[in-house]
Protein backbone atom coordinates (compact mmCIF):
# COMPACT_ATOMS: atom_id res chain seq x y z
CA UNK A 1 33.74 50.84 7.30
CA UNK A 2 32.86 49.82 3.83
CA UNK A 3 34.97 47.14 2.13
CA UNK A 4 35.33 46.12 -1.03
CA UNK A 5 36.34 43.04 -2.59
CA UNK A 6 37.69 41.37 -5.84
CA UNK A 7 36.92 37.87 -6.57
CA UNK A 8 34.02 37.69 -4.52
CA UNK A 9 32.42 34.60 -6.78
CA UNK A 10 35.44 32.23 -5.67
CA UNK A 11 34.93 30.00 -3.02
CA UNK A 12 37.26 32.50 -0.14
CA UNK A 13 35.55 35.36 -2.15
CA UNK A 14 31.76 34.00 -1.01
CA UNK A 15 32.83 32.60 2.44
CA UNK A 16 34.63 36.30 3.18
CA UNK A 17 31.87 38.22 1.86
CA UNK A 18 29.10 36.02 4.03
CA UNK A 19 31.82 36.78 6.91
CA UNK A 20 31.88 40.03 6.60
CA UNK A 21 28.32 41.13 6.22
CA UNK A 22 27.57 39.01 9.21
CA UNK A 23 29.94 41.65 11.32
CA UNK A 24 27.74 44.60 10.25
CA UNK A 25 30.31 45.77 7.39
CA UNK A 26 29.74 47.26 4.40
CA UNK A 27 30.55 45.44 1.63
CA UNK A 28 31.30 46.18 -2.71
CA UNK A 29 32.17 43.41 -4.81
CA UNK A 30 33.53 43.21 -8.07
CA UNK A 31 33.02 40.00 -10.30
CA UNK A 32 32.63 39.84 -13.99
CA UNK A 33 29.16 38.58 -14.48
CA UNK A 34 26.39 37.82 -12.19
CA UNK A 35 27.73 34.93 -9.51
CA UNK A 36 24.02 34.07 -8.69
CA UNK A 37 25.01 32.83 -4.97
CA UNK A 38 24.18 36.55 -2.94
CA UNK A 39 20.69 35.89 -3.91
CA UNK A 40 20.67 35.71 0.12
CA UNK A 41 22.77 38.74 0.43
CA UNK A 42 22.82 41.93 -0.21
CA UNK A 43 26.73 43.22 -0.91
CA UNK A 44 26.56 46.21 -3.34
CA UNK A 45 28.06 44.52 -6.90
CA UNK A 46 29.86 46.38 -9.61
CA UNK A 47 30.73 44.53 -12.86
CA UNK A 48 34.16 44.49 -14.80
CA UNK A 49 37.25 43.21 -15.87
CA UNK A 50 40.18 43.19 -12.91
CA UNK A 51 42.62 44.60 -16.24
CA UNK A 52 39.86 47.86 -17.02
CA UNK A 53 41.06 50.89 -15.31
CA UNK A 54 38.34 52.42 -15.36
CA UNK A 55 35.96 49.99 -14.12
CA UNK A 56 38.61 48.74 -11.56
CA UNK A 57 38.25 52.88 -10.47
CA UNK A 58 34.88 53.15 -9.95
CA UNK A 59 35.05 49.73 -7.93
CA UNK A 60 37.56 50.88 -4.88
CA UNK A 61 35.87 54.71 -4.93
CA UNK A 62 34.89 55.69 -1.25
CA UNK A 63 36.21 52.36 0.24
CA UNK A 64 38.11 52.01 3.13
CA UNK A 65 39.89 48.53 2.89
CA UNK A 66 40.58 46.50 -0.39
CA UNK A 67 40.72 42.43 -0.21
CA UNK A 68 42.03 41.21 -3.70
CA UNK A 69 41.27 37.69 -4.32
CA UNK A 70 40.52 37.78 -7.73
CA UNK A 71 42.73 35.94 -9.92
CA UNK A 72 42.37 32.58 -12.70
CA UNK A 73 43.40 29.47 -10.92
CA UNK A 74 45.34 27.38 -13.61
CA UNK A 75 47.78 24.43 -13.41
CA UNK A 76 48.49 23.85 -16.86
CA UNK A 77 46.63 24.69 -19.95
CA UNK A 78 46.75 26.93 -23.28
CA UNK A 79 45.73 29.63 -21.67
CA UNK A 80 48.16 29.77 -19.22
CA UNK A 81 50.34 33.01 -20.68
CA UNK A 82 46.49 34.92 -21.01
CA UNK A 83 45.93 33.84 -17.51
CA UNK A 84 49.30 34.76 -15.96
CA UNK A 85 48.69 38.19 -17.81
CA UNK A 86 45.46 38.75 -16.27
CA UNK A 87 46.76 37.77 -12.95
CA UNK A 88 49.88 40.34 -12.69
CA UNK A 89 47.99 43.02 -14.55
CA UNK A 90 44.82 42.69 -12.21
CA UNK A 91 46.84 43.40 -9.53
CA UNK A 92 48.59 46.14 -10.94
CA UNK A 93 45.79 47.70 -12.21
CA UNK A 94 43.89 47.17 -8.54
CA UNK A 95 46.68 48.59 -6.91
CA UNK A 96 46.83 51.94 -9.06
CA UNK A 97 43.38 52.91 -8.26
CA UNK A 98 43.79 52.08 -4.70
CA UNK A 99 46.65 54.48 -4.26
CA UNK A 100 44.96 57.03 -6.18
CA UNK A 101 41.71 56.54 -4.13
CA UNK A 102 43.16 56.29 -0.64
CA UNK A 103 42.37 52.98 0.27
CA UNK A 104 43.52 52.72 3.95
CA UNK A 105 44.14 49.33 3.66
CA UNK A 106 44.76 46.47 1.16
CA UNK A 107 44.53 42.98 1.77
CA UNK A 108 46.53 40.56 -1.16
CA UNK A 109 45.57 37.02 -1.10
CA UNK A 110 48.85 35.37 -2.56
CA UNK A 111 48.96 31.71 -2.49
CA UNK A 112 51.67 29.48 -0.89
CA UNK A 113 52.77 28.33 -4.51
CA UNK A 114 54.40 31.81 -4.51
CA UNK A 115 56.67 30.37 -2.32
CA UNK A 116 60.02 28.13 -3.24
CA UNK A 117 59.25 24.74 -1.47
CA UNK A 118 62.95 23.42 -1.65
CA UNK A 119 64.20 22.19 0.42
CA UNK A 120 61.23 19.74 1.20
CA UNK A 121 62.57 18.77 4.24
CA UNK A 122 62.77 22.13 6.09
CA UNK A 123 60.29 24.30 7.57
CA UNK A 124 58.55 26.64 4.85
CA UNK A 125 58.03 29.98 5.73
CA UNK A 126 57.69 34.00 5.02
CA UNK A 127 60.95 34.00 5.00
CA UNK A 128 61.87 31.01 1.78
CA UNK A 129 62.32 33.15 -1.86
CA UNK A 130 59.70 34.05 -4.51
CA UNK A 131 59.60 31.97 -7.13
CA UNK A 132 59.77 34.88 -9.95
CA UNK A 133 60.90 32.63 -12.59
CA UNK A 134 59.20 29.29 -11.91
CA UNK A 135 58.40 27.15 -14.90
CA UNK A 136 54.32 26.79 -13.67
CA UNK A 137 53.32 30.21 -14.83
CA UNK A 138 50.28 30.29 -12.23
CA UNK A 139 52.93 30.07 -9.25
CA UNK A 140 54.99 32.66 -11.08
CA UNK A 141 51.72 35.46 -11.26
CA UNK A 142 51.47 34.84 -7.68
CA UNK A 143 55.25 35.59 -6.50
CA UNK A 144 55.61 38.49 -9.38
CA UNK A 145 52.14 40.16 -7.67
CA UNK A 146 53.16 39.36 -4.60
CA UNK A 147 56.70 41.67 -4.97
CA UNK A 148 54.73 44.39 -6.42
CA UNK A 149 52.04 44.58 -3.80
CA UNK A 150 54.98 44.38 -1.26
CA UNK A 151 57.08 47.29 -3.28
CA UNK A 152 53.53 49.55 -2.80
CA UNK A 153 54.03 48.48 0.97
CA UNK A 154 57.44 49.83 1.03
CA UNK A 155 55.91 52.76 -1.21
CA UNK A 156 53.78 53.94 1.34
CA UNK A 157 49.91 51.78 1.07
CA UNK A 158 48.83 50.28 3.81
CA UNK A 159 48.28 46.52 3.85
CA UNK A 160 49.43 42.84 4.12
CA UNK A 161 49.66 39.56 2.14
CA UNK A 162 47.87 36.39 3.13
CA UNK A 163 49.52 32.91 1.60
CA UNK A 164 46.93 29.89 1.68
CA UNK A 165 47.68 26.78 0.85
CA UNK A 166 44.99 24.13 -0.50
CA UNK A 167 41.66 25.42 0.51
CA UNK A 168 38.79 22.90 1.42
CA UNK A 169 35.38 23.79 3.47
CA UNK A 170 31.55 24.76 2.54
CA UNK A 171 30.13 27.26 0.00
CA UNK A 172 31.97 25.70 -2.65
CA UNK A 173 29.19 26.95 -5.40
CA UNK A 174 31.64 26.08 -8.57
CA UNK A 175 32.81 24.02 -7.27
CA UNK A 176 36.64 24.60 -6.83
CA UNK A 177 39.25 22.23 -8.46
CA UNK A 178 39.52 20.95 -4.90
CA UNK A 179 36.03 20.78 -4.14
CA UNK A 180 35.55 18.76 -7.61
CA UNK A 181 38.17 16.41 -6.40
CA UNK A 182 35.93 15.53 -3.13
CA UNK A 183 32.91 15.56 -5.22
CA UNK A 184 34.59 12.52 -7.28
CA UNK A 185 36.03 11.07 -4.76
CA UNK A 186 31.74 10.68 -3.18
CA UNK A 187 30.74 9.59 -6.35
CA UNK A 188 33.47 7.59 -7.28
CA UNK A 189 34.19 8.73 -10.43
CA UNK A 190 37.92 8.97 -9.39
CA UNK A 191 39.89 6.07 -11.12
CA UNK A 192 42.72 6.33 -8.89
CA UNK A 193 44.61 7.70 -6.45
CA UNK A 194 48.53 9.36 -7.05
CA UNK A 195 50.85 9.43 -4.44
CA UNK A 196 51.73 12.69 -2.77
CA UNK A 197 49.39 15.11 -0.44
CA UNK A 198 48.54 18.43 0.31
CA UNK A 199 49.00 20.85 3.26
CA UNK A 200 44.83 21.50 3.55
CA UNK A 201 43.40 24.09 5.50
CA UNK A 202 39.48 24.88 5.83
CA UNK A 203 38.23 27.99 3.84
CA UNK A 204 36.10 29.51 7.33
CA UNK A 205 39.80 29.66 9.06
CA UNK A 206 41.19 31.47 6.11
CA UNK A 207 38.49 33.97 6.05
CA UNK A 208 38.67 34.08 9.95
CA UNK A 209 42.32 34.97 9.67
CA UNK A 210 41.48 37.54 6.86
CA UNK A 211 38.57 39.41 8.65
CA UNK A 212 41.61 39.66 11.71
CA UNK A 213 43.63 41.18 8.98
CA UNK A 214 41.69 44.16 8.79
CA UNK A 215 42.65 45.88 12.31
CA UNK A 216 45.46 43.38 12.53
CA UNK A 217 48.80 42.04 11.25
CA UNK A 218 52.11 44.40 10.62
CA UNK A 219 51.69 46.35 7.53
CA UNK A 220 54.39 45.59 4.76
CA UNK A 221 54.49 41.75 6.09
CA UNK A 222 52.94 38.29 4.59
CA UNK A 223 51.24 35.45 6.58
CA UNK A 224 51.17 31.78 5.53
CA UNK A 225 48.04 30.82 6.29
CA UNK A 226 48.41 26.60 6.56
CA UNK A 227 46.64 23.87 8.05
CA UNK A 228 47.80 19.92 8.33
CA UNK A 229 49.75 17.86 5.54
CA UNK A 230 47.88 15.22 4.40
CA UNK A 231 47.67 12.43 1.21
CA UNK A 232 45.01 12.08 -1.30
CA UNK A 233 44.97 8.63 0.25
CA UNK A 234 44.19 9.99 3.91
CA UNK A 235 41.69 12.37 2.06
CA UNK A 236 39.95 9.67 0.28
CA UNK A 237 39.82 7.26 3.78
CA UNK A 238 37.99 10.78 5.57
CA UNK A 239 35.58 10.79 2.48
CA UNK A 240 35.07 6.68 2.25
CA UNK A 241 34.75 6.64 6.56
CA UNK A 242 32.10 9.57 6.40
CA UNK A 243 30.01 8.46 3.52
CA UNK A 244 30.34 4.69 4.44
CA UNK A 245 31.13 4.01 0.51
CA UNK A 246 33.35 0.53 -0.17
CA UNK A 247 35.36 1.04 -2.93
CA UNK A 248 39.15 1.09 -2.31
CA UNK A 249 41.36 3.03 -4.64
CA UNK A 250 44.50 2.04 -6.20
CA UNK A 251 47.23 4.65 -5.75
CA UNK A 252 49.29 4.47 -8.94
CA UNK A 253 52.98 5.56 -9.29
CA UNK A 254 54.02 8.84 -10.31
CA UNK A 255 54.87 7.72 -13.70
CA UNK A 256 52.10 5.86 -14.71
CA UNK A 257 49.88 9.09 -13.81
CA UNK A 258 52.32 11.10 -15.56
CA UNK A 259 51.88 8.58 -18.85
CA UNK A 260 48.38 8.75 -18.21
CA UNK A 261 48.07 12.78 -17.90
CA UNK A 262 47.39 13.19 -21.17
CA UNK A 263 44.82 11.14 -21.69
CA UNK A 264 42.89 12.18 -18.65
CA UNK A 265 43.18 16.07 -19.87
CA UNK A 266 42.05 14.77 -23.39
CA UNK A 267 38.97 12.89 -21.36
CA UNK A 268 38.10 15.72 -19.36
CA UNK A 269 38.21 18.19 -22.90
CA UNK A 270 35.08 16.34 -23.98
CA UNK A 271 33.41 15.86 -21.26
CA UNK A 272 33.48 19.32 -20.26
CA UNK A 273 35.04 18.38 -16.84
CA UNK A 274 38.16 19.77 -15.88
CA UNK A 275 41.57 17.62 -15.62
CA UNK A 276 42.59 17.05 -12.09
CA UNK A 277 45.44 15.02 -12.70
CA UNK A 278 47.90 16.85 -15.22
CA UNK A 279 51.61 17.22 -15.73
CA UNK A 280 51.35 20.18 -12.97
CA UNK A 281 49.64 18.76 -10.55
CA UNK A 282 51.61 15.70 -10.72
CA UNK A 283 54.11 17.42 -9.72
CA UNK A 284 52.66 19.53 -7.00
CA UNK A 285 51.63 16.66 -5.12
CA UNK A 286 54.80 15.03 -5.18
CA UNK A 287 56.76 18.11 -4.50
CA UNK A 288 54.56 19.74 -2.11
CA UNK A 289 56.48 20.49 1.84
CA UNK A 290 54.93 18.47 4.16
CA UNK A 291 56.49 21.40 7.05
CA UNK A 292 54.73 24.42 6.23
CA UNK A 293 54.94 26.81 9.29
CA UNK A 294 51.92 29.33 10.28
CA UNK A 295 53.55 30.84 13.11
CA UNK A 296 53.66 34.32 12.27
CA UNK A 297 50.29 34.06 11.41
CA UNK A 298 49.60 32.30 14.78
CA UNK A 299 51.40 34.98 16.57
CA UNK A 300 50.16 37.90 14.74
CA UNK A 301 46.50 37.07 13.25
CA UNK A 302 45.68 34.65 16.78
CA UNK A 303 45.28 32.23 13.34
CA UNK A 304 44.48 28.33 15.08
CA UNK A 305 43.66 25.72 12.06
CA UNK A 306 40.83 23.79 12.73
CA UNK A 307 41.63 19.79 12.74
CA UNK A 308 41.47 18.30 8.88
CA UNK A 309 38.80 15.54 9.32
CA UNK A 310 36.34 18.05 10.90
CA UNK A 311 36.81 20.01 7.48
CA UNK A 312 36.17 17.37 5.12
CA UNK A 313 32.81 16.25 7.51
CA UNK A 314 31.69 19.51 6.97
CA UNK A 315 32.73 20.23 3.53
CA UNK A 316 30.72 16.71 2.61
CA UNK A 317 27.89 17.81 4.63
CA UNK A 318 27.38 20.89 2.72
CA UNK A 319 28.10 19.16 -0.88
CA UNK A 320 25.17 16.80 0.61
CA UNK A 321 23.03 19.98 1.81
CA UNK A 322 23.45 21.33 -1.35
CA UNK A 323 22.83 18.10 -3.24
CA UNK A 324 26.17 18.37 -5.23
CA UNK A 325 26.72 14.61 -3.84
């Protein structure tokens, strides 16, 4: 079987791709530039931009089953309309050539922000509405792709959707926006703490769940793929237990972070570090559902979550491997 994948330099790209070639497959990726972290490996790599038709062609020719995990991760920014366009015309694009190649199966990694988390109180799952005209344009690419991978479903391709939510675990070469936030967290170059959490789950069960997707999973259908709600506070006790650091920090309110946003993102501009506190994710951690169900994908994919303090040992113990803390 040879399998190709998009977005192979992101930390689910790397850990899939490692995944897979462990199980004997044979695997194409497609990245941009050079990631420099298959120097290990040996995945066959073709070059291009996810909106080139022509690249994107050559890419899924002769492959059997498609994972698409490429996509810009973005919260807020002044790129966000470029990014959203990249996003839904990736995915368009991707999907074209894989009909017209024959793909026998395609695997769309959506995100649970595609999702409407109202009401916060009640079980979230495959079943709550798109958000197709959500104010955060990066949750709105992901619901608008989402519907028109599902429409090719219904059209006839073969294939599910996979919904993460906030991915921790190791080979996090970038690092991710998540992974940075552990990273400050060790160094303590986090000022504070806001108040709201996450539902985390480890990148390795992701991938797990994704490699099942290949042989298993009812075509046409999406799977939230969740883990265990937690607060930056509980993730910051993990980090300051495991590293034996002493510094306790303060958990401002919403509002003063929200004052503060703009500063921080003006901070982080020139000092080349990217915001993790903005307007956005303000928000998202205040708003997020603490009841995010993973059910189908229990019942379907045999998906079991690993417990959340054995991923953050293990995502510190790589960051510490790799001399990143």
């Amino acid at each position: 079987m040879k399998i190709g994948v998009s977005g192979a330099s992101g930390h689910v790209g790397n850990n899939l791709v490692r995944r897979l070639l462990r199980n004997g497959y044979q695997v194409r990726i497609f990245v941009r530039k050079d990631p420099g972290i298959y120097h290990d490996l040996s995945p066959e790599i073709f070059y291009g931009d996810m909106t080139d038709p022509a690249a994107v062609s050559d890419f899924v020719g002769g492959l059997d089953v498609v994972y698409h995990l490429a996509a810009r991760i973005f919260i807020d920014g002044r790129k966000s309309r470029e990014y959203f366009r990249q996003n839904v015309e990736g995915t368009r694009v991707l999907l074209d050539a894989a009909r017209q190649a024959g793909v026998g199966r395609f695997i769309y990694f959506s995100s649970i922000h595609a999702y409407d988390p109202r009401p916060l109180d009640q079980p979230l799952d495959e079943s709550r509405p798109l958000v197709l005209q959500d104010h955060y344009l990066y949750n709105r690419s992901k619901a608008v792709s989402q519907q028109m991978v599902l429409e090719a479903f219904g059209s006839g391709l073969n294939g599910v959707v996979l919904n993460p939510t906030a991915i921790l675990g190791p080979h996090d070469h970038k690092p991710s926006l998540l992974g940075q936030a552990v990273i400050r967290m060790a160094k303590g170059k986090l000022p504070g703490l806001i108040p709201g959490g996450y539902d985390w789950v480890d990148v390795r069960d992701v991938t797990e769940a994704a490699v099942k997707a290949l042989n298993s999973g009812k075509t046409g259908e999406a799977y939230i793929l969740s883990g265990h709600w937690y607060s930056l506070e509980d993730l910051y006790k993990v980090v300051k237990k495991e590293l034996n650091l002493k510094k306790n920090l303060p958990v401002f309110p919403a509002w003063l972070a929200r004052v503060g946003a703009p500063f921080l993102g003006l901070y982080s501009f020139f000092s080349g570090q990217e915001p993790l506190y903005t307007q956005g994710s303000i928000t998202f951690l205040k708003h997020s559902n603490r009841y995010i169900s993973h059910d189908k994908a229990t019942r379907d994919l045999d998906y079991h979550p690993r417990p959340f303090e054995v991923t953050v040992k293990e995502t510190l113990a790589w960051f510490k491997k790799m001399k990143m803390i």
